[in-house]
N, C-alpha and C. Protein backbone atom coordinates (compact mmCIF):
# COMPACT_ATOMS: atom_id res chain seq x y z
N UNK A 1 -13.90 -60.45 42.98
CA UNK A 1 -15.15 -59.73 43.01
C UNK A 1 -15.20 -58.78 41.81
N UNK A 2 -15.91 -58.73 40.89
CA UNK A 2 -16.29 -58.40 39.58
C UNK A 2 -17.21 -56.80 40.05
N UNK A 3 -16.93 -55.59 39.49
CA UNK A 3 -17.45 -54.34 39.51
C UNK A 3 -19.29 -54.86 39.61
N UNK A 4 -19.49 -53.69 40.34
CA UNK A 4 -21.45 -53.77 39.68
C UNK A 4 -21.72 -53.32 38.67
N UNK A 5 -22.48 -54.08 38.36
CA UNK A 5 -22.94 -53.56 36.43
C UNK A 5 -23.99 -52.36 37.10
N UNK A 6 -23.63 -51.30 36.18
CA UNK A 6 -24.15 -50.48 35.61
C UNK A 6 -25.40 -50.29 34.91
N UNK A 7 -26.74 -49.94 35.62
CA UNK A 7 -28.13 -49.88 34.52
C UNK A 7 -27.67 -48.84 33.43
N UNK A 8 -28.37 -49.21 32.57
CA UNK A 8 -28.58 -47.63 31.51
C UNK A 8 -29.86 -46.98 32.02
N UNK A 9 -29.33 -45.59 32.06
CA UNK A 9 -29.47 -44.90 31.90
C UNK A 9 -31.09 -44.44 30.95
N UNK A 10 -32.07 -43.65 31.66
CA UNK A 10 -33.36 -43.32 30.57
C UNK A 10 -32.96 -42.53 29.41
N UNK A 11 -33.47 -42.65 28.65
CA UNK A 11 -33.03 -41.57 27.34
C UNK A 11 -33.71 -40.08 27.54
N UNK A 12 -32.74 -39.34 26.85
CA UNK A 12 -32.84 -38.00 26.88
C UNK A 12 -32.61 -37.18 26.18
N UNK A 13 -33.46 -35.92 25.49
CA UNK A 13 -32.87 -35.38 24.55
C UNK A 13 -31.60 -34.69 25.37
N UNK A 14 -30.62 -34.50 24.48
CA UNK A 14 -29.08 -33.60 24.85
C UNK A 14 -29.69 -32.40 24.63
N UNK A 15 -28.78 -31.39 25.50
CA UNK A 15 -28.86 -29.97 25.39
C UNK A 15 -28.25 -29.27 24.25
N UNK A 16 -29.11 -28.04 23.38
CA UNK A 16 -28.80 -27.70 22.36
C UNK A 16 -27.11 -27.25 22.38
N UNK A 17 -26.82 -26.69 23.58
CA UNK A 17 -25.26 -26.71 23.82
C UNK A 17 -24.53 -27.53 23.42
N UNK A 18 -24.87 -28.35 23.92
CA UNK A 18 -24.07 -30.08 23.97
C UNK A 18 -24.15 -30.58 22.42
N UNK A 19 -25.19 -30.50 21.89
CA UNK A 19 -25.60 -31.36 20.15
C UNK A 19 -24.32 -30.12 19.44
N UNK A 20 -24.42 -28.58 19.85
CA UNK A 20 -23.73 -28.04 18.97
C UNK A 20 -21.95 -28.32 19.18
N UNK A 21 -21.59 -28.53 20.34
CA UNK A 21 -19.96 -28.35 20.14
C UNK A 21 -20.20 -30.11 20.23
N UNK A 22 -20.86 -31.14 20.19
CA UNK A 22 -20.69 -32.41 19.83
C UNK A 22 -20.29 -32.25 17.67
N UNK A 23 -21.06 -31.94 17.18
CA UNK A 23 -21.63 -31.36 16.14
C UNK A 23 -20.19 -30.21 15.13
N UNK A 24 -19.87 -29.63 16.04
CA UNK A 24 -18.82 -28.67 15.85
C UNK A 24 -17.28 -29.31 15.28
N UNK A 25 -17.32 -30.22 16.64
CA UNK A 25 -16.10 -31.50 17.27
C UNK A 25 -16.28 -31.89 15.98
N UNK A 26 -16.84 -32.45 15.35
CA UNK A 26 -16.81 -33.55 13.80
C UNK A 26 -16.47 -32.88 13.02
N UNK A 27 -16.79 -31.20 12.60
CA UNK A 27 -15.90 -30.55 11.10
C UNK A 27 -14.88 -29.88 11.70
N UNK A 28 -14.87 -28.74 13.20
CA UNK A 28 -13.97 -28.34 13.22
C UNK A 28 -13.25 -28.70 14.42
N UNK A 29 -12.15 -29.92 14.55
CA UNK A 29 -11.10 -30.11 15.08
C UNK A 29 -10.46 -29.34 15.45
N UNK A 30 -9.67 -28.02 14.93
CA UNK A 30 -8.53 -27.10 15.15
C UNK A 30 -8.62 -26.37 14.35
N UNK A 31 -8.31 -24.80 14.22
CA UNK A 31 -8.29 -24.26 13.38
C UNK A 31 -8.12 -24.29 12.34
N UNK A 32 -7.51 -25.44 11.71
CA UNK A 32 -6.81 -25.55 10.51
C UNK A 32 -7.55 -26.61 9.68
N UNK A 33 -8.38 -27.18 10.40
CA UNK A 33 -9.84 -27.29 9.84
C UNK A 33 -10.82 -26.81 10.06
N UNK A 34 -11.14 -25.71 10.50
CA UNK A 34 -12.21 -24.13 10.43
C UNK A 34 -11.44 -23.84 8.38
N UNK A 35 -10.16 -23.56 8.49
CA UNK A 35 -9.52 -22.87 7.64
C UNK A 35 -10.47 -23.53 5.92
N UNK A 36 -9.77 -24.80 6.60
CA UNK A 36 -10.00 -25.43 5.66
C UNK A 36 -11.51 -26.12 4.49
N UNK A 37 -12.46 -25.76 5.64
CA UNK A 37 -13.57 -25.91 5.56
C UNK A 37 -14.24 -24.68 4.42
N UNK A 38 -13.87 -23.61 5.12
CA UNK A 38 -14.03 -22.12 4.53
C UNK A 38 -13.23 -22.06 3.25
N UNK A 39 -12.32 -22.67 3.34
CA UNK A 39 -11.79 -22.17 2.07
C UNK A 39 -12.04 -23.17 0.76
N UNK A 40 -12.61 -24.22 0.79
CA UNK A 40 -12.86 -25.34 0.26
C UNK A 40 -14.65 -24.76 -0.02
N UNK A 41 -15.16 -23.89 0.39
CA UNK A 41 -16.77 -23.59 0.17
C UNK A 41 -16.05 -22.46 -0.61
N UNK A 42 -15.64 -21.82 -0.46
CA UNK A 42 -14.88 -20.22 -1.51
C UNK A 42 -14.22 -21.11 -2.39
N UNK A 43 -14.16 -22.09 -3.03
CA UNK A 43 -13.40 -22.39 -4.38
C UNK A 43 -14.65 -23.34 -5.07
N UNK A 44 -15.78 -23.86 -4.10
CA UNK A 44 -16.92 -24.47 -4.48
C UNK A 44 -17.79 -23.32 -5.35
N UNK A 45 -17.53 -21.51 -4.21
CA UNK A 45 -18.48 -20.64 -5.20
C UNK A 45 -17.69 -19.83 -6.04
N UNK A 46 -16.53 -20.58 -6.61
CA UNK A 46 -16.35 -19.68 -7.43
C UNK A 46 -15.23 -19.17 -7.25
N UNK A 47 -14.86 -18.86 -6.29
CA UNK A 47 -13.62 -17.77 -6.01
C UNK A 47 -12.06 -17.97 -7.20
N UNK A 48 -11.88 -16.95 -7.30
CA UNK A 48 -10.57 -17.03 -8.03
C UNK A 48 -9.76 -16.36 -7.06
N UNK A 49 -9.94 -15.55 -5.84
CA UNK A 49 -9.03 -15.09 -5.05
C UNK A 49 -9.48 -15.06 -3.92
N UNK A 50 -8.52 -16.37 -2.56
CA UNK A 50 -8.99 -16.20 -1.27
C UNK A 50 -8.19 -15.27 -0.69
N UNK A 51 -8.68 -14.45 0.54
CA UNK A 51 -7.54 -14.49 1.58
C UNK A 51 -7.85 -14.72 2.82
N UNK A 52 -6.60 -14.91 3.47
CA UNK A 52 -7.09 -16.35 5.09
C UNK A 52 -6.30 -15.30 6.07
N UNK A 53 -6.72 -14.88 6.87
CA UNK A 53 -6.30 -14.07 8.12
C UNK A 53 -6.24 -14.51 9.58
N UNK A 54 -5.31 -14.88 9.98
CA UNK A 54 -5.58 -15.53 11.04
C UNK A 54 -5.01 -14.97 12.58
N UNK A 55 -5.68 -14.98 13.31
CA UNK A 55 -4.48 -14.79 14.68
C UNK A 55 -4.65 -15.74 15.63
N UNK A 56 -3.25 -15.78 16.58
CA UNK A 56 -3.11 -16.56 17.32
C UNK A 56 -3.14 -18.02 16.65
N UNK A 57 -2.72 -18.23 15.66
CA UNK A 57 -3.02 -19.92 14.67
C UNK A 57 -4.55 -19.79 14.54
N UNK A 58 -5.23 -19.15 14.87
CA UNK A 58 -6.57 -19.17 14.50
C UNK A 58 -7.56 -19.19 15.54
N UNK A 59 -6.74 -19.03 16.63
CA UNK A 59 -7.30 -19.92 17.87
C UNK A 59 -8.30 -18.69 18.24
N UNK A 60 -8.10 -17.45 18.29
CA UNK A 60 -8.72 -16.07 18.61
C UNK A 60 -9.51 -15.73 17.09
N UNK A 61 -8.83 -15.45 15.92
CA UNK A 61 -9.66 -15.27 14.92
C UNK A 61 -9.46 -15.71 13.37
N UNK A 62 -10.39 -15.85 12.59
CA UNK A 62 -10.18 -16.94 11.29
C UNK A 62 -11.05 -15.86 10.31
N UNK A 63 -10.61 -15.30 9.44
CA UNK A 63 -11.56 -14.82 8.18
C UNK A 63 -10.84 -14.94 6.80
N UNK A 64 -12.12 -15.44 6.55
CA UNK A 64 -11.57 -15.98 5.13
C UNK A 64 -12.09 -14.88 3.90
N UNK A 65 -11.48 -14.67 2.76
CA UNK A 65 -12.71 -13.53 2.12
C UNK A 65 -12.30 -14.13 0.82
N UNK A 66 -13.59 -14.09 -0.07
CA UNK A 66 -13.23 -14.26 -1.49
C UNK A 66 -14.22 -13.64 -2.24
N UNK A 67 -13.87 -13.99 -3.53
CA UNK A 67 -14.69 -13.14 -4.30
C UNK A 67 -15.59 -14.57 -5.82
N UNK A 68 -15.83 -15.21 -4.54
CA UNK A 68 -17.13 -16.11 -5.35
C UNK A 68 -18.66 -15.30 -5.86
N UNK A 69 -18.87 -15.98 -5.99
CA UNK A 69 -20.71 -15.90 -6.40
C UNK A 69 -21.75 -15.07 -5.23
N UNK A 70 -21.19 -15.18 -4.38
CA UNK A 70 -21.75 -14.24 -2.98
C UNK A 70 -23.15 -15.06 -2.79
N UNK A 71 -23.64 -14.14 -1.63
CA UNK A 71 -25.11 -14.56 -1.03
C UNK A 71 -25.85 -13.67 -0.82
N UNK A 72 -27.56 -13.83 -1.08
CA UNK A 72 -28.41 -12.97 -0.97
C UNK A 72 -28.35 -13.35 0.72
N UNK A 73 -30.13 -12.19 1.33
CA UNK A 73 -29.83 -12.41 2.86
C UNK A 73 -30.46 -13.56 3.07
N UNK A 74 -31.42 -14.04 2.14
CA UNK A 74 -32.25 -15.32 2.13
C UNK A 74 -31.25 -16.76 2.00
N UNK A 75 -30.21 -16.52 1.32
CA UNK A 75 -29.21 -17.59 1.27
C UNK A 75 -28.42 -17.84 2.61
N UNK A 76 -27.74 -16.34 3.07
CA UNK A 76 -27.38 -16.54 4.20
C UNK A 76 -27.82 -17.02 5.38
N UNK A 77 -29.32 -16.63 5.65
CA UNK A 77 -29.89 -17.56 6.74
C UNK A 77 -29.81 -18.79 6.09
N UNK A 78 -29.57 -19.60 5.31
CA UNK A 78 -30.04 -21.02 5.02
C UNK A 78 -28.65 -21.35 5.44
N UNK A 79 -27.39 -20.66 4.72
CA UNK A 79 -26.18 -21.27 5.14
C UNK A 79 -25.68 -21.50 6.46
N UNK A 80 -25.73 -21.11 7.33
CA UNK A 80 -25.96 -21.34 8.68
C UNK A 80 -26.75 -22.31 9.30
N UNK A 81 -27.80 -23.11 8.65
CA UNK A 81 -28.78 -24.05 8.77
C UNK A 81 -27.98 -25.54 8.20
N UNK A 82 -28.25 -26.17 9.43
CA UNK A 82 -27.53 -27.53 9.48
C UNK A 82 -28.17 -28.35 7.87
N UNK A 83 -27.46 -28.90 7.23
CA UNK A 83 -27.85 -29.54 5.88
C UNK A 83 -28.49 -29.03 5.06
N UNK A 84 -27.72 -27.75 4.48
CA UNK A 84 -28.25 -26.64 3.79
C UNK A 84 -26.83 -27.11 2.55
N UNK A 85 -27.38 -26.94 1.66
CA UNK A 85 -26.09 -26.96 0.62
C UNK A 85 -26.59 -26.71 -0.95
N UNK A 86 -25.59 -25.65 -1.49
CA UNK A 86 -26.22 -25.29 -2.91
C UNK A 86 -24.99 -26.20 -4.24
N UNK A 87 -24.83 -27.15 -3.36
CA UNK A 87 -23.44 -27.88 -4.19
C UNK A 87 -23.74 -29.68 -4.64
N UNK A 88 -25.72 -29.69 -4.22
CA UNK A 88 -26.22 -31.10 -5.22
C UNK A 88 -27.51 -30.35 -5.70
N UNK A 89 -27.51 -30.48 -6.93
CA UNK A 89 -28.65 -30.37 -7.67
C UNK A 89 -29.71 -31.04 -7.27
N UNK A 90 -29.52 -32.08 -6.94
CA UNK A 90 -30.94 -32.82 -6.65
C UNK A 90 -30.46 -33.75 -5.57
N UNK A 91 -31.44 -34.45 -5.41
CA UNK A 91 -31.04 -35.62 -4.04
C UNK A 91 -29.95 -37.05 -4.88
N UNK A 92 -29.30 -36.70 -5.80
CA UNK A 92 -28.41 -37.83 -6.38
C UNK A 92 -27.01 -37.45 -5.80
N UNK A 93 -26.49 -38.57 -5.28
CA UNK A 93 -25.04 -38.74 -4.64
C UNK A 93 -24.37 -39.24 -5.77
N UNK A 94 -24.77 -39.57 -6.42
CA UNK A 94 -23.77 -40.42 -7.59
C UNK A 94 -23.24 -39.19 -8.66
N UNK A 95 -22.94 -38.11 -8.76
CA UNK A 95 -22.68 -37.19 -9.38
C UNK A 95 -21.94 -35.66 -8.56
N UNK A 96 -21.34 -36.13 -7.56
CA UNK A 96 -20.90 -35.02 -6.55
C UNK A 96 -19.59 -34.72 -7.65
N UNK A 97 -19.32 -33.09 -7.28
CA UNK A 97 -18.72 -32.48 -8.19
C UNK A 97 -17.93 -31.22 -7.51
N UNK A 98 -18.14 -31.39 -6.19
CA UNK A 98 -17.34 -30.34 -5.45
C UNK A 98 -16.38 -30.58 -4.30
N UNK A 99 -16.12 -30.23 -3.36
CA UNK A 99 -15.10 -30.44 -2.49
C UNK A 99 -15.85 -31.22 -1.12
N UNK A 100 -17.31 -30.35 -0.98
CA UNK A 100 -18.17 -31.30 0.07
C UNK A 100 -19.27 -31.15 -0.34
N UNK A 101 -20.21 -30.84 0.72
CA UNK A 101 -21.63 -31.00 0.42
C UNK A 101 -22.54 -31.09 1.55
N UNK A 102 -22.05 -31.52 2.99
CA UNK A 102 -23.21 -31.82 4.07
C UNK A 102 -23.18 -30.30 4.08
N UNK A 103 -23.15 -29.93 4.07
CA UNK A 103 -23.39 -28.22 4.72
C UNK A 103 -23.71 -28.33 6.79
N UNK A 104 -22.09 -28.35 7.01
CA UNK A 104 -22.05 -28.59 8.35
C UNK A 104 -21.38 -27.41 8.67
N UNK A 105 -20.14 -27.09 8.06
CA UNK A 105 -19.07 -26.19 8.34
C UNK A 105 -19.49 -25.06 8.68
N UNK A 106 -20.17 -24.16 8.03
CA UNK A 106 -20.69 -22.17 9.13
C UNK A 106 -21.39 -23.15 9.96
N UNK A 107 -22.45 -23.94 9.94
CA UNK A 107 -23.25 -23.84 11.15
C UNK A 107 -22.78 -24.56 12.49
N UNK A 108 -21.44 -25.81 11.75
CA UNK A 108 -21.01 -25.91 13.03
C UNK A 108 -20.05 -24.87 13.62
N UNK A 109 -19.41 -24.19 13.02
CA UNK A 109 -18.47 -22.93 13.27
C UNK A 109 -18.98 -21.85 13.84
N UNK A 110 -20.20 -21.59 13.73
CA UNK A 110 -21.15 -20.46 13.97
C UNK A 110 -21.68 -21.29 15.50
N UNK A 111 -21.91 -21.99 15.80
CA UNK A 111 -22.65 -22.95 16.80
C UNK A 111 -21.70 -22.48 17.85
N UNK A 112 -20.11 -22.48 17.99
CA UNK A 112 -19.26 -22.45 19.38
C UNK A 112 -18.54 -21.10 18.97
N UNK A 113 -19.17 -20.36 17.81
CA UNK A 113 -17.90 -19.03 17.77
C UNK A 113 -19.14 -17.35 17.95
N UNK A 114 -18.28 -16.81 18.35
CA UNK A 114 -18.87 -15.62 17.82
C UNK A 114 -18.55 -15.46 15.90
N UNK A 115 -19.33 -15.26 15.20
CA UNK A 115 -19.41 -15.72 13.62
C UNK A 115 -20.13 -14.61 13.38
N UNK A 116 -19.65 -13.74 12.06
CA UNK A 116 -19.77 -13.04 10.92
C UNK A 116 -19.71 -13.67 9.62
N UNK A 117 -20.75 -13.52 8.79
CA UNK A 117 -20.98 -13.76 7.88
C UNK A 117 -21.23 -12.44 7.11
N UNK A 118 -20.66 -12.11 5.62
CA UNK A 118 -20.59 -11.08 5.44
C UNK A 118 -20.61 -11.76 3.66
N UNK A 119 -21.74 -10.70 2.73
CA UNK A 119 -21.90 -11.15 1.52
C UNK A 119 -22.05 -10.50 0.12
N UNK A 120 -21.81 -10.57 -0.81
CA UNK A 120 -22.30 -9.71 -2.11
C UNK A 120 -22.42 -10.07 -3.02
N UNK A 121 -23.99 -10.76 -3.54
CA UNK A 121 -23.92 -11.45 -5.14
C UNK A 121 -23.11 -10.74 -6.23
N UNK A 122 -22.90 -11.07 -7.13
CA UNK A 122 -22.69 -10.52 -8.66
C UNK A 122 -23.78 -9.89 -9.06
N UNK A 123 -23.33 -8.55 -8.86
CA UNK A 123 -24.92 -7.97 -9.63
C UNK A 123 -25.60 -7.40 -8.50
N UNK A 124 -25.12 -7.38 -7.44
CA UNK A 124 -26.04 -6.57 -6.13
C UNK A 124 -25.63 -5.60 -5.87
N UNK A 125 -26.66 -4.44 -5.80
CA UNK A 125 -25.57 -3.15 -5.42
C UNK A 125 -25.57 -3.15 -4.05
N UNK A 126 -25.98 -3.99 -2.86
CA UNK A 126 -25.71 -3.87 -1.40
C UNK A 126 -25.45 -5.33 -1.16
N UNK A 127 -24.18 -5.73 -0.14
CA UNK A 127 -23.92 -6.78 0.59
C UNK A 127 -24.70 -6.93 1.80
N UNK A 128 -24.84 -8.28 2.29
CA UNK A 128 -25.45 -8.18 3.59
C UNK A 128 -24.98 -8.91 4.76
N UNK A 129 -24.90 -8.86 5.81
CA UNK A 129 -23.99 -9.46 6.63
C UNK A 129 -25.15 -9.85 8.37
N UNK A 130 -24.74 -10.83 8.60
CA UNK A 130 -25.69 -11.70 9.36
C UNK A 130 -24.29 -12.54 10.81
N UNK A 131 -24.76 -11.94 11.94
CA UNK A 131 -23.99 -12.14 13.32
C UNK A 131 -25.05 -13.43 13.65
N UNK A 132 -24.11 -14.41 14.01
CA UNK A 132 -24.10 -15.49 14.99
C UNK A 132 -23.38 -15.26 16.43
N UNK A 133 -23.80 -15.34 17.63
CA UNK A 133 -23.29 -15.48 18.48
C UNK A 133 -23.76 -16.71 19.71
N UNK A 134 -22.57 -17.80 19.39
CA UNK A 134 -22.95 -19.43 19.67
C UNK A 134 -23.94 -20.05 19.86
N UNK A 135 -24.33 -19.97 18.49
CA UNK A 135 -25.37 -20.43 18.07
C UNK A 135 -26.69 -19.34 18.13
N UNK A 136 -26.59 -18.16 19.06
CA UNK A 136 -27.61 -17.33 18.71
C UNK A 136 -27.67 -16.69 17.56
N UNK A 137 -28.73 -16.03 16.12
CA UNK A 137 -28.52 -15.48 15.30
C UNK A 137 -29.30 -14.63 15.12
N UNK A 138 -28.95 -13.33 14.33
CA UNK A 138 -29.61 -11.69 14.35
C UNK A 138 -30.13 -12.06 12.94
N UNK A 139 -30.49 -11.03 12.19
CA UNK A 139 -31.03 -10.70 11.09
C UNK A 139 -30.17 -10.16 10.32
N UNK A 140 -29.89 -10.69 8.85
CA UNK A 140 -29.40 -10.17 8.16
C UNK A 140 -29.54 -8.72 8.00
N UNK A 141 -28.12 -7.94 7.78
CA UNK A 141 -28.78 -6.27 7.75
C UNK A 141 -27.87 -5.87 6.62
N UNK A 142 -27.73 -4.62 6.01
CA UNK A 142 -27.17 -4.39 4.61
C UNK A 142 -25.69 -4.05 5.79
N UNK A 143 -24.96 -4.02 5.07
CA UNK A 143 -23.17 -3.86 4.49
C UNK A 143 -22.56 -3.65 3.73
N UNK A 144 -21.47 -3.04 3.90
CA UNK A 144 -20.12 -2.85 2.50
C UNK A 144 -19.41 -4.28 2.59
N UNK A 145 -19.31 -4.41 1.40
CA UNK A 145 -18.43 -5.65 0.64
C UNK A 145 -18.24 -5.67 -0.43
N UNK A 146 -17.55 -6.44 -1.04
CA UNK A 146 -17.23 -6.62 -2.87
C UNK A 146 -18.11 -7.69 -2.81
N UNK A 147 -18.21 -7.81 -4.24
CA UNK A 147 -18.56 -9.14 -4.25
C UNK A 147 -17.42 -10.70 -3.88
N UNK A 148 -18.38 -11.25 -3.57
CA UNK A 148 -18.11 -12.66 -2.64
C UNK A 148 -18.49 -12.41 -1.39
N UNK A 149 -17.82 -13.28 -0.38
CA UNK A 149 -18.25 -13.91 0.80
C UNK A 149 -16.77 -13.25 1.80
């Protein structure tokens, strides 16, 4: 006697919960690809000096800081925005020149974490820094920082 087959199921959109730690699951595996993600966008802007802080292996907290090219507050909301990326000039794939490019990593990281983002162009006399909390997000507001991220 052979199981009963199974109908499918109606289609459904998934819950924004669900799309984000589905979403999350694909860049960040384990801390050590959170790490890696972050620190691979800090050598994309520039950075000549990271540093990686971690506790518990990362499992409790991950900050990365460098001193790239930084972000206005208008950049920072975009970086957080799923397929946001300032690392293709144009819509040509045939000329990639950096480490990635989907611009998945803050927003999937920001999606299942409590997330700080914290920023300072070259040339700005105020940084600005912008709270995610899983997946909810505030408004960029001014901060102390050096320049970078």
């Amino acid at each position: 006697m052979s199981a009963p087959r199974t109908l499918p199921r109606a289609l459904r959109r998934l819950p924004s919960t669900l799309v984000n730690r589905i979403a999350a699951g694909e860049v960040v595996e384990r801390p050590a690809s959170a790490v890696k993600e972050l620190v691979e966008n800090a050598l994309d802007a520039g950075a000549r000096r990271i540093a990686v802080t971690l506790k518990e292996g990362g499992r409790t907290f991950i900050s990365v800081v460098d001193d790239g090219v930084g972000m206005s507050p208008d950049e920072l909301r975009l970086a957080v925005e799923r397929h946001c990326t300032s690392k293709l000039p144009d819509d040509d794939l045939t000329d990639i020149r950096t480490l990635g490019f989907r611009g998945e990593a803050l927003p999937s990281i920001a999606s299942v974490s409590r997330f700080t983002i914290t920023s300072r162009p070259a040339g700005a006399d105020t940084a600005w820094s912008l709270e995610i909390d899983g997946g909810a997000k505030a408004e960029p507001r001014p901060a102390a920082h050096p320049q970078g991220t």
